[in-house]
C-alpha atoms as a PDB file:
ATOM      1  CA  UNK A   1     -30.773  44.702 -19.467  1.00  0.00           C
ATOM      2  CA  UNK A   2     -29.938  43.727 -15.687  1.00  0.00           C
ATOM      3  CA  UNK A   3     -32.160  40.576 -16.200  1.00  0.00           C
ATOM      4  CA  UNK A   4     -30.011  39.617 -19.125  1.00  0.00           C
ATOM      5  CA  UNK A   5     -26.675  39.768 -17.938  1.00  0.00           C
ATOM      6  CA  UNK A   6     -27.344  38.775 -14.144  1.00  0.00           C
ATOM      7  CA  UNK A   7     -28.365  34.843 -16.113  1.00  0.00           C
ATOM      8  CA  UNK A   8     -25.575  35.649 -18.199  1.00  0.00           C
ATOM      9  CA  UNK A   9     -22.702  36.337 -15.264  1.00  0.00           C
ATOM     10  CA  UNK A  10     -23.860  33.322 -13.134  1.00  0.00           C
ATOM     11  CA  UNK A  11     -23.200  30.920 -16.538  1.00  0.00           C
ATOM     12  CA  UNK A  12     -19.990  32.315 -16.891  1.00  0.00           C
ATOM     13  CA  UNK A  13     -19.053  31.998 -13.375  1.00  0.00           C
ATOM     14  CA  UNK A  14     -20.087  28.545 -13.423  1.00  0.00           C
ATOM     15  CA  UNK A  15     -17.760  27.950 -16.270  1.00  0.00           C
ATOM     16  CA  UNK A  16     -15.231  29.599 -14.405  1.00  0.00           C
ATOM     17  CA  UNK A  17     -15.361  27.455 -11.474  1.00  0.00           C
ATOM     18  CA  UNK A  18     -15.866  24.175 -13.205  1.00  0.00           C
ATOM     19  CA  UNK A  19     -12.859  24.882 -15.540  1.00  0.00           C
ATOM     20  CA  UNK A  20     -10.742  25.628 -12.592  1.00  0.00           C
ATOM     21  CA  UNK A  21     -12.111  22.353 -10.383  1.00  0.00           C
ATOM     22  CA  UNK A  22     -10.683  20.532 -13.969  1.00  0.00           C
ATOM     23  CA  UNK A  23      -7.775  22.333 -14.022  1.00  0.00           C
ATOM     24  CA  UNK A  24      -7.559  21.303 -10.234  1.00  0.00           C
ATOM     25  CA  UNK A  25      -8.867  17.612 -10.579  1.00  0.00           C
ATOM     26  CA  UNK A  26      -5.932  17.408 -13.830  1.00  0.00           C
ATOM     27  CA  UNK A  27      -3.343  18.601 -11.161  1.00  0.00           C
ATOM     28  CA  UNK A  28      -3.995  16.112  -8.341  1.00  0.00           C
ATOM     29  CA  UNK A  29      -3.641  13.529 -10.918  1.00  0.00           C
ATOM     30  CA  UNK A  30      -0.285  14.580 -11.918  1.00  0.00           C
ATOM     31  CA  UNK A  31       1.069  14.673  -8.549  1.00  0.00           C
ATOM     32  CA  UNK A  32      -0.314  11.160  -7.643  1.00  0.00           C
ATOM     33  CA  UNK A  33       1.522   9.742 -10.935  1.00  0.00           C
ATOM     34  CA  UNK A  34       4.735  11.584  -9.485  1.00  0.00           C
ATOM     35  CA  UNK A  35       4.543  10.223  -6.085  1.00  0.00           C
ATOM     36  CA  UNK A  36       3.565   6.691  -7.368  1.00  0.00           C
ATOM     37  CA  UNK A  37       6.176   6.538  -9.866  1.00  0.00           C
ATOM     38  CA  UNK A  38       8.608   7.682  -7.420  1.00  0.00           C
ATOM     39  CA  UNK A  39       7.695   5.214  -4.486  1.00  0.00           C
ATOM     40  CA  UNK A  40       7.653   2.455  -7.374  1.00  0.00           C
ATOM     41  CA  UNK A  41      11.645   3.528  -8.289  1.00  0.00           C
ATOM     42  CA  UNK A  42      12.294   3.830  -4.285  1.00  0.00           C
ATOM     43  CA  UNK A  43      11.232   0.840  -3.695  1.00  0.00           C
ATOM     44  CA  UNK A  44      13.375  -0.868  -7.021  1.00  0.00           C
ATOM     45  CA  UNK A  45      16.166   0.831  -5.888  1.00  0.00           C
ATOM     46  CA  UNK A  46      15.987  -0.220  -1.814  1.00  0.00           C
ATOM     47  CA  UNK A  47      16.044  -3.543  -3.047  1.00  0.00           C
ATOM     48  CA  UNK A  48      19.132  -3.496  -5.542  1.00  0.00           C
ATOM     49  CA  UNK A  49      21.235  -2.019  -2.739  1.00  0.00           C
ATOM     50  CA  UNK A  50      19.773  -4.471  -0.602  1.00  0.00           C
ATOM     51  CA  UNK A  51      20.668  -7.361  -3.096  1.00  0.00           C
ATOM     52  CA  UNK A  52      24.012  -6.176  -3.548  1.00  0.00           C
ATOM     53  CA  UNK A  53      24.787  -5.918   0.400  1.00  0.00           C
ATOM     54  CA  UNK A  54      23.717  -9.716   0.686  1.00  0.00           C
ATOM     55  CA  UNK A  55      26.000 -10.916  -1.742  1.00  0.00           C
ATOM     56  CA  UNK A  56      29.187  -9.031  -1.083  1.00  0.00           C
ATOM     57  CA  UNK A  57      28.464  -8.907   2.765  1.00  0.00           C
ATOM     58  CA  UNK A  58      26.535 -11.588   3.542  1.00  0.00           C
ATOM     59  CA  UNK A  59      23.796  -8.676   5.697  1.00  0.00           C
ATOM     60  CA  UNK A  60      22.488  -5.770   5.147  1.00  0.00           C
ATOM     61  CA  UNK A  61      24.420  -2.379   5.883  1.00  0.00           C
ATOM     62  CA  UNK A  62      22.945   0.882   4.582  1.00  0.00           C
ATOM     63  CA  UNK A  63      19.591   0.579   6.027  1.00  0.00           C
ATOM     64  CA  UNK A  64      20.278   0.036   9.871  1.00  0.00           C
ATOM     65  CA  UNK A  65      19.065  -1.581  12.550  1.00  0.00           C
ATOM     66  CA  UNK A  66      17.778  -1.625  16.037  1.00  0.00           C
ATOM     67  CA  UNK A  67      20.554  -4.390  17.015  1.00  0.00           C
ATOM     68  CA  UNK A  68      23.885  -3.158  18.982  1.00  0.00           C
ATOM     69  CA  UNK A  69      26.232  -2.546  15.490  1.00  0.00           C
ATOM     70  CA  UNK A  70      23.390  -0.770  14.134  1.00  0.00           C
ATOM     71  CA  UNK A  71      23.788  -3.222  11.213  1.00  0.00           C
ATOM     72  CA  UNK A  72      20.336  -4.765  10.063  1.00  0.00           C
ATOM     73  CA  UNK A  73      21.750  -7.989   9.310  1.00  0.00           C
ATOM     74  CA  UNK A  74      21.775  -8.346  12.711  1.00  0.00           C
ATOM     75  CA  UNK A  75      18.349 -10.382  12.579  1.00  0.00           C
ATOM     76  CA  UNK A  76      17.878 -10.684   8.783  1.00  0.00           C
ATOM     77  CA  UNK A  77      18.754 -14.028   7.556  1.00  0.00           C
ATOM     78  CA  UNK A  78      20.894 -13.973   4.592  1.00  0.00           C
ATOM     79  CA  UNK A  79      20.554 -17.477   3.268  1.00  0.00           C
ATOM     80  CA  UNK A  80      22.889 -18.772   0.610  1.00  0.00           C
ATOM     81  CA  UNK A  81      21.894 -21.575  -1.932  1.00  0.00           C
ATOM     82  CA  UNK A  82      24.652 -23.273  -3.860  1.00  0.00           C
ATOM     83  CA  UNK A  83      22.227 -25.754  -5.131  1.00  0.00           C
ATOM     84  CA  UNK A  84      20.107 -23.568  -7.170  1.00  0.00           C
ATOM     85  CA  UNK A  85      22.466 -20.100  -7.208  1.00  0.00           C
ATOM     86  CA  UNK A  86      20.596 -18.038  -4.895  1.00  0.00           C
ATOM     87  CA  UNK A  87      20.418 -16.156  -1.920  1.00  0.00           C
ATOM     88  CA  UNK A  88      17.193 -15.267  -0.098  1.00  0.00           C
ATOM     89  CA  UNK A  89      16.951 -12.593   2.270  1.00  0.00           C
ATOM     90  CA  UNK A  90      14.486 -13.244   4.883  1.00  0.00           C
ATOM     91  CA  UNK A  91      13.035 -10.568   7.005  1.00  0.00           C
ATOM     92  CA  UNK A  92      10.267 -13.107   8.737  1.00  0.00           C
ATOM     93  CA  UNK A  93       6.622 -12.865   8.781  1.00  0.00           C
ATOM     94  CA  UNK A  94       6.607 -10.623  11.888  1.00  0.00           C
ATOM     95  CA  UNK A  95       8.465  -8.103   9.980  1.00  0.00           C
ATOM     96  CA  UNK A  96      11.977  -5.903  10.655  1.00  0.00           C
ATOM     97  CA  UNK A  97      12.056  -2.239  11.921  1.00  0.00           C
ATOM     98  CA  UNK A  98      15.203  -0.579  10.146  1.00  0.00           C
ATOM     99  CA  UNK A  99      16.903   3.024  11.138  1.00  0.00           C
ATOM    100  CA  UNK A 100      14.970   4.390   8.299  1.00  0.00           C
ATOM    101  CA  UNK A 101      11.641   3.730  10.222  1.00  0.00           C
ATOM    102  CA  UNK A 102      10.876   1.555   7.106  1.00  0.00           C
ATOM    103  CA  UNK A 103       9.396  -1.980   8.201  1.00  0.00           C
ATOM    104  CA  UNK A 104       9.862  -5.132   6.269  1.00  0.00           C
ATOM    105  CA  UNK A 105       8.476  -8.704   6.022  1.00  0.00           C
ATOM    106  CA  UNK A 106       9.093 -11.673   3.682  1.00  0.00           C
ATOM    107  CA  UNK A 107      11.298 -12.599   1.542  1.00  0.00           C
ATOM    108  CA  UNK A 108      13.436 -11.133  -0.925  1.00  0.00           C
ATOM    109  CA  UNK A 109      14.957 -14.367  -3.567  1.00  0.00           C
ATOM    110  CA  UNK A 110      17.933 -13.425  -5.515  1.00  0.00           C
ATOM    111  CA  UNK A 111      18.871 -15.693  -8.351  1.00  0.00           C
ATOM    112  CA  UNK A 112      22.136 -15.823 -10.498  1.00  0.00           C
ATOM    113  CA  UNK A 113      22.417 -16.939 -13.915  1.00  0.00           C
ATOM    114  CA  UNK A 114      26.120 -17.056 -15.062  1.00  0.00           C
ATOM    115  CA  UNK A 115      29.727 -15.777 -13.635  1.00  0.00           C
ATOM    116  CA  UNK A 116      30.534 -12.170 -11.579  1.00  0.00           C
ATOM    117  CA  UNK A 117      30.748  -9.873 -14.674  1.00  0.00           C
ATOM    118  CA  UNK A 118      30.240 -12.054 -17.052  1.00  0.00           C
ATOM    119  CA  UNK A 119      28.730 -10.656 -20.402  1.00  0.00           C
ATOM    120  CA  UNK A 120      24.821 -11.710 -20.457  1.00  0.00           C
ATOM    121  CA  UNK A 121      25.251 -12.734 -17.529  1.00  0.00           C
ATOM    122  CA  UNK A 122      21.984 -11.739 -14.953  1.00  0.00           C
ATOM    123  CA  UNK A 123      20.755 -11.642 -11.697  1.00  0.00           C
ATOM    124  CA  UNK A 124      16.687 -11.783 -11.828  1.00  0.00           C
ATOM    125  CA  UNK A 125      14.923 -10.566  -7.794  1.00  0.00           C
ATOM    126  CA  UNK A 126      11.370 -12.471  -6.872  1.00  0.00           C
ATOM    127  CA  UNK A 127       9.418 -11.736  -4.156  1.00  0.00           C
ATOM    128  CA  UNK A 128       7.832 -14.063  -1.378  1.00  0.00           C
ATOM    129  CA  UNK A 129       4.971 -11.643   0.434  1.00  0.00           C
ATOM    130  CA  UNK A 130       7.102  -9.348   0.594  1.00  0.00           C
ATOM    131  CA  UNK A 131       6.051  -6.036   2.000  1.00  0.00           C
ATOM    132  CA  UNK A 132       7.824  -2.024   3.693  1.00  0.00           C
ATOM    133  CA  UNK A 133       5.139  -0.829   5.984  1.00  0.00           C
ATOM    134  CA  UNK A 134       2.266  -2.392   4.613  1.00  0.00           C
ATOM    135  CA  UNK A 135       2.406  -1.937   0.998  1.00  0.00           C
ATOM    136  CA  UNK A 136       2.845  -5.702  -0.222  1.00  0.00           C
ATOM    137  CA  UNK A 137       5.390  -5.924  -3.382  1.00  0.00           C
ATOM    138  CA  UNK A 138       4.878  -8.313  -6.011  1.00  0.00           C
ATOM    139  CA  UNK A 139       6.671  -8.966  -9.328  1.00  0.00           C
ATOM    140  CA  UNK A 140       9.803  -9.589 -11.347  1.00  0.00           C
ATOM    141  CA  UNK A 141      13.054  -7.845 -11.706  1.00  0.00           C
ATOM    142  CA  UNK A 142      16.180  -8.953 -13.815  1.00  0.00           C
ATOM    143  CA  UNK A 143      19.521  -7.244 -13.956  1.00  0.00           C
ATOM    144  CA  UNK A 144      21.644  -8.278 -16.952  1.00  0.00           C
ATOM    145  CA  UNK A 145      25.439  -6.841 -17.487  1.00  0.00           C
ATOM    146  CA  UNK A 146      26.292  -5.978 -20.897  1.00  0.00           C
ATOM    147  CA  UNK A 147      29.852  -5.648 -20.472  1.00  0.00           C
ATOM    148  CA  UNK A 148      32.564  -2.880 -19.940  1.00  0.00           C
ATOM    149  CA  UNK A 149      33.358  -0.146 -22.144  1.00  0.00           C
ATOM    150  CA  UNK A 150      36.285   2.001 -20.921  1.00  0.00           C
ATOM    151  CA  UNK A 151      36.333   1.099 -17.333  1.00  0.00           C
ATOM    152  CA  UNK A 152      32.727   1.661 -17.285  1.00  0.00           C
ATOM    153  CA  UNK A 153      30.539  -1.276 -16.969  1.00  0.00           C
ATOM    154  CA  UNK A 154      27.130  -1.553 -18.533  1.00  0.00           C
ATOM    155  CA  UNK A 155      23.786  -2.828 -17.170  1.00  0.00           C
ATOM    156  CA  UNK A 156      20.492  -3.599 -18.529  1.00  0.00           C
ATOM    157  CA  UNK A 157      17.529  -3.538 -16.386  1.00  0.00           C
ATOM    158  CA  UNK A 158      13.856  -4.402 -16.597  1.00  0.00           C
ATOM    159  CA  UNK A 159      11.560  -4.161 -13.677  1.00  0.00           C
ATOM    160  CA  UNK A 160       7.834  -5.196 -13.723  1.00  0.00           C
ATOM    161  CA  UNK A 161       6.584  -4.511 -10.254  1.00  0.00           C
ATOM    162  CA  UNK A 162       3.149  -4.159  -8.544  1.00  0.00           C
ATOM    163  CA  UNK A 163       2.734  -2.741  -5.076  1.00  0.00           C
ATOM    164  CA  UNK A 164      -0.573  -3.001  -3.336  1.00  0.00           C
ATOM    165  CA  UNK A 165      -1.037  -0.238  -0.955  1.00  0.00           C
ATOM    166  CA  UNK A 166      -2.670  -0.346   2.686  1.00  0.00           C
ATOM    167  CA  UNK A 167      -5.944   0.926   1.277  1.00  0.00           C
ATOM    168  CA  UNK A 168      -5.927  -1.627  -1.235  1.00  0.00           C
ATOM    169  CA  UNK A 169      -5.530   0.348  -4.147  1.00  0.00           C
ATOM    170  CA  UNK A 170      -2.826  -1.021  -6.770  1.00  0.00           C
ATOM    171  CA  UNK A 171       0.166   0.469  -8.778  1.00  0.00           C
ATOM    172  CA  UNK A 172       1.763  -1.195 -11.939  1.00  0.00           C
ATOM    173  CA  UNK A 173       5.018  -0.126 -13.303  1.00  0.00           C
ATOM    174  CA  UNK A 174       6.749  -1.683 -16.011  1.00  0.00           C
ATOM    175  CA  UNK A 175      10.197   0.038 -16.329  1.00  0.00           C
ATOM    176  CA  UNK A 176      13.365  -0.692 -18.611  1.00  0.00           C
ATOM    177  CA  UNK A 177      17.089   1.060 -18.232  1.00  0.00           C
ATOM    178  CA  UNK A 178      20.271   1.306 -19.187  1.00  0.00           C
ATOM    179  CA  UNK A 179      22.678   2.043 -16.407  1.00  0.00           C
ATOM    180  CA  UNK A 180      26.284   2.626 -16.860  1.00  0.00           C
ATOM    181  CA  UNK A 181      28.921   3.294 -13.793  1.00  0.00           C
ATOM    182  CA  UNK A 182      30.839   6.378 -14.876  1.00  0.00           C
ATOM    183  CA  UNK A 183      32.602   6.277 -11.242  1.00  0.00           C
ATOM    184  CA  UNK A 184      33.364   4.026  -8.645  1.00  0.00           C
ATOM    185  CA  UNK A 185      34.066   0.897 -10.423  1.00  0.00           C
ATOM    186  CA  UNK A 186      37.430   0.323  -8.853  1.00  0.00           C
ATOM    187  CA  UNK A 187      36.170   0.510  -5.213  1.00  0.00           C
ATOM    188  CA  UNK A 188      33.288  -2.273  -5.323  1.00  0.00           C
ATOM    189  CA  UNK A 189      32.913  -2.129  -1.683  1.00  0.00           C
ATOM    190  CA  UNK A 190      32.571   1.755  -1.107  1.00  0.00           C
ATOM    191  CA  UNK A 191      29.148   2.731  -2.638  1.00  0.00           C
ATOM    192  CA  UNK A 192      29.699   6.730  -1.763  1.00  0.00           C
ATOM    193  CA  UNK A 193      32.157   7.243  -4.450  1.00  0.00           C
ATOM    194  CA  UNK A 194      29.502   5.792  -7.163  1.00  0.00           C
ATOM    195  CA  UNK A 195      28.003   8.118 -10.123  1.00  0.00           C
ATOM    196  CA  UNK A 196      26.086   6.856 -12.685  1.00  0.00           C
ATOM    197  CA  UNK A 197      24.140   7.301 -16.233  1.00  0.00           C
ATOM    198  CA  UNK A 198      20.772   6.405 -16.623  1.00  0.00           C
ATOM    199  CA  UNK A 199      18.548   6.287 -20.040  1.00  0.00           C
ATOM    200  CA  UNK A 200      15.129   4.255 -20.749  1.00  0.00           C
ATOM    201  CA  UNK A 201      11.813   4.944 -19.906  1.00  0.00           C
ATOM    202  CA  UNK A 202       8.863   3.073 -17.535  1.00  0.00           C
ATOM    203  CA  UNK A 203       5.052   3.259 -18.030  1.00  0.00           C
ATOM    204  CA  UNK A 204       2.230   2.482 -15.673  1.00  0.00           C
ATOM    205  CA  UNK A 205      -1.168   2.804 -13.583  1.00  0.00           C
ATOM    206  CA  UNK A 206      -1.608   4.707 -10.614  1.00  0.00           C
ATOM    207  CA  UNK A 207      -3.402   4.074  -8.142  1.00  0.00           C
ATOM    208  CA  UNK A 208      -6.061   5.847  -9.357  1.00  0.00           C
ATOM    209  CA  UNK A 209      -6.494   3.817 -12.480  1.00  0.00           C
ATOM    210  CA  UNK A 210      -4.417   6.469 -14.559  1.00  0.00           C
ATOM    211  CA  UNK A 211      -2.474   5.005 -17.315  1.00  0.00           C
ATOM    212  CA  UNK A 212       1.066   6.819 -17.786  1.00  0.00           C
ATOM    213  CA  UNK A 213       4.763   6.772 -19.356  1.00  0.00           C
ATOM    214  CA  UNK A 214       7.731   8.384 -18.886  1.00  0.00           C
ATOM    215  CA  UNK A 215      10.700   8.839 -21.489  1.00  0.00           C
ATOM    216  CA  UNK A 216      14.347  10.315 -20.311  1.00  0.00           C
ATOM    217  CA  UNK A 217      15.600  12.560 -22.357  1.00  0.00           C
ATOM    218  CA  UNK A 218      18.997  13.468 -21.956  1.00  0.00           C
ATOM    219  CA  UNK A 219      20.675  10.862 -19.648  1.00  0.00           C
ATOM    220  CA  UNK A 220      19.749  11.027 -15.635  1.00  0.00           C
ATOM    221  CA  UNK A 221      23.151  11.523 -13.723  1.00  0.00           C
ATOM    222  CA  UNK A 222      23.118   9.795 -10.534  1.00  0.00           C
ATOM    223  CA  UNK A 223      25.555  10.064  -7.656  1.00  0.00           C
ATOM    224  CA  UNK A 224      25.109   8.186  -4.409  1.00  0.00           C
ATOM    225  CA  UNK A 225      25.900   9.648  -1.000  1.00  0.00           C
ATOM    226  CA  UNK A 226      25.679   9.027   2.836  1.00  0.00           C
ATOM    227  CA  UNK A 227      23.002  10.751   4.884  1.00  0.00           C
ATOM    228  CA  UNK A 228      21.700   8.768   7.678  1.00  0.00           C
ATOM    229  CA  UNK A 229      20.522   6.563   8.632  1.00  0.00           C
ATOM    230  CA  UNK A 230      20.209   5.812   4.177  1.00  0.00           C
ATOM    231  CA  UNK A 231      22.524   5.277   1.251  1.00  0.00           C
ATOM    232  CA  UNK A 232      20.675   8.393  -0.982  1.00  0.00           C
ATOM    233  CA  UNK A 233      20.767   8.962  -4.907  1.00  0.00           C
ATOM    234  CA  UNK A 234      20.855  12.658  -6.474  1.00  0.00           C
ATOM    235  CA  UNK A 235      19.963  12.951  -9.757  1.00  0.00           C
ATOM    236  CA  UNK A 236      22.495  16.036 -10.974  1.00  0.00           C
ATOM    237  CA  UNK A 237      21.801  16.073 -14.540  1.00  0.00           C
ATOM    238  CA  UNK A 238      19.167  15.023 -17.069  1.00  0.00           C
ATOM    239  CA  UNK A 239      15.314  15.363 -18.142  1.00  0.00           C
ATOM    240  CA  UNK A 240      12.551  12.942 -18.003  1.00  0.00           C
ATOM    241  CA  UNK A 241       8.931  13.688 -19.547  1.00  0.00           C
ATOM    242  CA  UNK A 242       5.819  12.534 -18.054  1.00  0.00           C
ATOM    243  CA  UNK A 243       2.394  11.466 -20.555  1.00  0.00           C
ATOM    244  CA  UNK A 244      -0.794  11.650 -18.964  1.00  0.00           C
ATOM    245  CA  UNK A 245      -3.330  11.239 -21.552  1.00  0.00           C
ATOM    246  CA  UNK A 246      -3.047  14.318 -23.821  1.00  0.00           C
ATOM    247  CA  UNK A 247      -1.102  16.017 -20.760  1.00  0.00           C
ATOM    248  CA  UNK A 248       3.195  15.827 -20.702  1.00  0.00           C
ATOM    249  CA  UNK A 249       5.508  17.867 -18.421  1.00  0.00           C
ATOM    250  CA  UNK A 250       9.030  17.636 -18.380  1.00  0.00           C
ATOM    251  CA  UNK A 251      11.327  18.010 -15.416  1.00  0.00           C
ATOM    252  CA  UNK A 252      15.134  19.549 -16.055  1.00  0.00           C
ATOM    253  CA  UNK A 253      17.089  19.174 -13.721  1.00  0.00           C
ATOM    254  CA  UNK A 254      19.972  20.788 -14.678  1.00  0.00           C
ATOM    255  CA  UNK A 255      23.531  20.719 -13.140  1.00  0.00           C
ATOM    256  CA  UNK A 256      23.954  20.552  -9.539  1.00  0.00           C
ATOM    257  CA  UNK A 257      27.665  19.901  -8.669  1.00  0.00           C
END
């Protein structure tokens, strides 16, 4: 009886463990679709604030510097185009240490099509090798307003980015949203008084090769607040769910004010 079950033990333990190295293997994946998703919406993000400061400062304010204002526009060039309706922010080839710690090199090119607040009208972001500490950003981004409802104006955006690591290794995200301004529209100039709604959803491949999407649920609230040396976004309100093959989780995240 022994020389039965001592076979029989060692094929179930070895089930065991390779269910649980799965199980393990399943996991890592999930948390390298998080983080690449996430650096893929940092990064989007950085450079819409970034693209804002430009055009109604003419530098770059929220993300520091090493010069003697603290003001990264210090030694960014901010380079205006009447000609063709853009404005190119130009962090040169040897790159530009903000407070952040984040480095920068290339070029960001803004271009506008139509009026300030202008229905349809759109702002589309290109990248010249372009890169924040290594990881080399490629790809299209357009920003189109869709007019204002209630003191609350409307944006659509669409993002197709790819970011090419330091290992080489590659993410793709495709992302579309709908972004309306619940607060702060009155005080253009202050961003810490801004709140937001966000809806849409984003798909994508990690850097693993991974293909994924992502759906929000019930609308992302954002608010935006100071904490240096960075201009920082809390999500308050809302649920997104993640698809990973046959796997989906969903994050809540409640009410926080």
């Amino acid at each position: 009886m022994k020389k039965l079950l001592l076979p029989l033990v060692a094929i179930l333990l070895l089930g065991s463990c390779k269910k649980a190295a799965e199980v393990i293997e399943e996991v890592q994946k999930d948390k390298i679709m998080a983080e690449d998703n996430h650096a893929a919406e940092d990064e989007a993000d950085d450079i819409s604030v970034m693209s804002d400061e430009a055009y109604n400062y003419g530098e770059l304010r929220s993300r520091g510097g090493s010069g003697g204002s603290g003001v990264m526009g210090d030694t960014v060039k901010i380079i205006r185009s009447q000609m063709d309706s853009t404005i190119t922010i130009d962090f040169g080839k040897n790159g530009i240490a903000g407070k952040n710690g984040k480095i920068r090199k290339g070029k960001i090119v803004i271009k506008f099509n139509g009026g300030y607040k202008i229905v349809n009208s759109s702002i589309s972001q290109t990248f010249d090798n372009y890169s924040v500490n290594g990881k080399k950003i490629e790809g299209t981004r357009s920003i189109t307003y869709k007019g204002d409802t209630s003191g609350m104006p409307k944006w659509a955006i669409q993002s197709d980015l790819t970011i090419t690591k330091t290992d080489g290794k590659k993410v793709t995200w495709s992302s579309t949203r709908i972004r309306i301004m619940t607060a702060g529209s009155s005080t253009p100039l202050n961003w810490y008084d801004d709140e937001y709604t966000i809806t849409g959803s984003a798909n994508g491949i990690t850097s693993n090769g991974d293909t994924y999407s992502l759906a929000i649920g019930k609308p992302l609230f954002i608010k935006m607040s100071f904490s240096a040396p960075s201009l920082c976004k809390y999500i308050l309100d809302g649920t997104i769910t993640y698809t990973r093959a046959t796997r989906s989780v969903s994050l809540d995240y409640g009410y926080g004010g």
